[in-house]
Protein backbone atom coordinates (compact mmCIF):
# COMPACT_ATOMS: atom_id res chain seq x y z
CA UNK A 1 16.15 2.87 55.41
CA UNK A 2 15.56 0.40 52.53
CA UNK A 3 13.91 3.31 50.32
CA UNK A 4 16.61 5.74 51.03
CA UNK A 5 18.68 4.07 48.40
CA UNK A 6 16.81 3.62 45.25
CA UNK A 7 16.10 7.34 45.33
CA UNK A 8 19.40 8.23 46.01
CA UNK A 9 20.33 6.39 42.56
CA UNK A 10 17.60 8.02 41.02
CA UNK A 11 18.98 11.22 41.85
CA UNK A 12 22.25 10.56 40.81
CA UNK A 13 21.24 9.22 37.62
CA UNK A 14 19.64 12.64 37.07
CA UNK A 15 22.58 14.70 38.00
CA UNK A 16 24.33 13.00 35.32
CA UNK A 17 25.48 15.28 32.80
CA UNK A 18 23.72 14.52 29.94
CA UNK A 19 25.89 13.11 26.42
CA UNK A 20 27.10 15.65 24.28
CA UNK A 21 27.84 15.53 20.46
CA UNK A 22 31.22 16.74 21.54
CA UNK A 23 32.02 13.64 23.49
CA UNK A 24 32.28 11.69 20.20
CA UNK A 25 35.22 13.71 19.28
CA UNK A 26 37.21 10.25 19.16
CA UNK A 27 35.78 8.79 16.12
CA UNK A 28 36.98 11.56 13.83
CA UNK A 29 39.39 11.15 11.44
CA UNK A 30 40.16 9.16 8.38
CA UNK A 31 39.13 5.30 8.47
CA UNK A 32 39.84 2.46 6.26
CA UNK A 33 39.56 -1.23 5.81
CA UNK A 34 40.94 -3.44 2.70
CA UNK A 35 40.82 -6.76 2.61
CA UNK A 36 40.34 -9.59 -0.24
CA UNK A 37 39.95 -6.98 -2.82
CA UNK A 38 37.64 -5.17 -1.36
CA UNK A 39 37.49 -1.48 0.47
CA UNK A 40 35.56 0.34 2.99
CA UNK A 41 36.42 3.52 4.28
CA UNK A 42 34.74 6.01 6.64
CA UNK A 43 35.61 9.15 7.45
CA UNK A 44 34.47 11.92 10.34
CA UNK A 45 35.25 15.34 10.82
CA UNK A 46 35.42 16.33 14.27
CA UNK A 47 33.02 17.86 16.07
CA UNK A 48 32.33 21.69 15.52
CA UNK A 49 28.68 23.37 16.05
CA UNK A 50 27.18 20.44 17.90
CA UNK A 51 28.03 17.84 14.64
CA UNK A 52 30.23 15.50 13.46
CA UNK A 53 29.77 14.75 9.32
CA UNK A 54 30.87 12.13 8.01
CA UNK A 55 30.64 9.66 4.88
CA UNK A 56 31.28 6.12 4.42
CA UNK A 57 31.62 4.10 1.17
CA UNK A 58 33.33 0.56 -0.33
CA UNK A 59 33.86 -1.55 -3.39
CA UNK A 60 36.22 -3.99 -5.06
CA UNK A 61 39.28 -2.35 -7.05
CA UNK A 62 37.79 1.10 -8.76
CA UNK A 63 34.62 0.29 -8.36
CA UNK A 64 31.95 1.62 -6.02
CA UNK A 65 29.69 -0.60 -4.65
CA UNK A 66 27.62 1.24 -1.95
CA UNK A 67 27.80 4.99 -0.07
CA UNK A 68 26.50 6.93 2.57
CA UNK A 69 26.44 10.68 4.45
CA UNK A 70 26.30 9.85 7.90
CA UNK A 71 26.39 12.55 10.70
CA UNK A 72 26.50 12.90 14.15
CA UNK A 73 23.47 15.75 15.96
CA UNK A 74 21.18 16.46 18.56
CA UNK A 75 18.12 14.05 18.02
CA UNK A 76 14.53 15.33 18.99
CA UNK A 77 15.14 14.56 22.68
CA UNK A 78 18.05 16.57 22.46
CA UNK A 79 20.16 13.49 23.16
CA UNK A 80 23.03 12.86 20.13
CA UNK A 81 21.62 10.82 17.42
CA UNK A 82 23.46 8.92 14.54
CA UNK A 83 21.76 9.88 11.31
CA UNK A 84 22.44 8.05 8.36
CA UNK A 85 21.08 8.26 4.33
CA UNK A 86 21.49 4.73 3.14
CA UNK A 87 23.19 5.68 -0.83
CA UNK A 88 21.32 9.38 -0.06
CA UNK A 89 18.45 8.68 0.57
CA UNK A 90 15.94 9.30 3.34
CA UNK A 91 17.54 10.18 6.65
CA UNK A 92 16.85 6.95 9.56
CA UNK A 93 18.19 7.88 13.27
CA UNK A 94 19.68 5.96 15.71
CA UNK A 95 19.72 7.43 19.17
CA UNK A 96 22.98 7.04 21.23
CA UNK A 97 21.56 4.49 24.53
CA UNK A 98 25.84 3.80 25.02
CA UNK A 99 29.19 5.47 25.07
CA UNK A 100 32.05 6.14 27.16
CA UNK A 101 35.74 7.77 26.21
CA UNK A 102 36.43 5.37 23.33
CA UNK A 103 32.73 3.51 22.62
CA UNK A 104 29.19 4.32 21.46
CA UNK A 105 26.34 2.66 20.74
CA UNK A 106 23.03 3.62 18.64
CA UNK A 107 19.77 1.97 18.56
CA UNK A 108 16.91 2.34 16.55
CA UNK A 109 14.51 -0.93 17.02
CA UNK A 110 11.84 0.30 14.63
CA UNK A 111 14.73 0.22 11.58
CA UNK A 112 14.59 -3.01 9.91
CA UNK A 113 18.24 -3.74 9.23
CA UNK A 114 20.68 -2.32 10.91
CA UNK A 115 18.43 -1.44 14.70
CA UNK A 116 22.27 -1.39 16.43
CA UNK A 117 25.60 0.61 15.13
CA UNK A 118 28.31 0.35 17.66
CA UNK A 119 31.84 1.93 17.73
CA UNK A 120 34.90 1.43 19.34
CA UNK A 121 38.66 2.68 19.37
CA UNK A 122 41.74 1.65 21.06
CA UNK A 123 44.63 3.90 19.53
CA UNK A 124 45.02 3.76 15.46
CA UNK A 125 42.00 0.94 15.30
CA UNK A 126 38.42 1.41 14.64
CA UNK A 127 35.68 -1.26 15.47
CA UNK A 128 32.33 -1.01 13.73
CA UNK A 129 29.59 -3.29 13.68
CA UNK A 130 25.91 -3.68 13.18
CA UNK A 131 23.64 -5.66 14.43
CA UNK A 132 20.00 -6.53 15.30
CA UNK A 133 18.83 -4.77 18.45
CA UNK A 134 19.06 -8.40 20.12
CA UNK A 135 22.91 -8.07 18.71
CA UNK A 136 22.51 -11.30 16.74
CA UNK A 137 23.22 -10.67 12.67
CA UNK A 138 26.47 -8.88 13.20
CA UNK A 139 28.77 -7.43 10.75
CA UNK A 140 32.46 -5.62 11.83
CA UNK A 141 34.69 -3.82 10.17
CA UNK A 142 38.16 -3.06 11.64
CA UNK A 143 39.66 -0.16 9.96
CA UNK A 144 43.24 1.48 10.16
CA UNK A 145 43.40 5.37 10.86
CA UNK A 146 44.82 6.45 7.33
C-alpha cells in the first residue's frame, strides 16, 4: 500500500499540463520605475506566436545608462525560457523552474550574475528581482504600469 502513493504523484506530476509561453500573458504591458533621479522601465508585448518581446532600459535624467531585448520562447526542452542580450549582445537563457497566475521564476545556474530573474504582479505593480541561484545578492525593482 505504501508504494501505491509515490507513483500515484508521479503520475500526476506527468499529467500536468506542461507551461506555456501564453501563460505569461500577465507581465505584458508598459513598466516603469523612477526614483532618486533615476529610471528603469520595461516593457512586454503580449504574447502572440508562442513569444512575448520585450526591452528593458534605465538612466539618470536623459541619459541612458544600460539596455536590453529580452523575450519570452520555447527553450530547447520546449519548456518557456527567458532570453535576454545584456546591451545586445550574446543571447543567455534562463529556463522558467516557477510560475503560477501572477509569478515566474527563471534559473540559469551556469550564468554568472544574474542565475535567478523572478516576477511578480498584484494589479498595477510589478516586482522584479535578481538574484543568485541560492537567492542571496538580490536586486528589486517595483515598477508602476504606465
Amino acid at each position: 500500500m505504501r508504494m501505491i502513493a509515490p507513483v500515484l504523484s508521479l503520475v500526476l506530476v506527468a499529467a500536468s499540463p506542461a507551461a506555456s509561453v501564453d501563460d505569461l500573458g500577465w507581465l505584458a504591458g508598459d513598466w516603469v520605475s523612477e526614483a532618486d533621479g533615476r529610471w528603469t522601465e520595461e516593457s512586454w508585448a503580449p504574447p502572440r506566436g508562442g513569444v512575448m518581446l520585450g526591452y528593458g532600459r534605465s538612466g539618470r535624467g536623459d541619459a541612458l545608462r544600460e539596455f536590453e531585448f529580452i523575450r519570452i520562447a520555447r527553450g530547447e526542452d520546449g519548456a518557456p525560457a527567458y532570453i535576454a542580450m545584456q546591451q545586445g549582445g550574446t543571447p543567455v537563457a534562463f529556463a522558467l523552474v516557477r510560475h503560477d497566475a501572477a509569478s515566474a521564476t527563471f534559473e540559469n545556474a551556469a550564468h554568472d550574475y544574474p542565475q535567478r530573474i523572478a516576477y511578480a504582479r498584484t494589479g498595477d505593480t510589478l516586482t522584479a528581482t535578481i538574484s543568485a541561484i541560492d537567492g542571496s545578492k538580490p536586486r528589486s525593482w517595483t515598477y508602476r504600469r504606465r
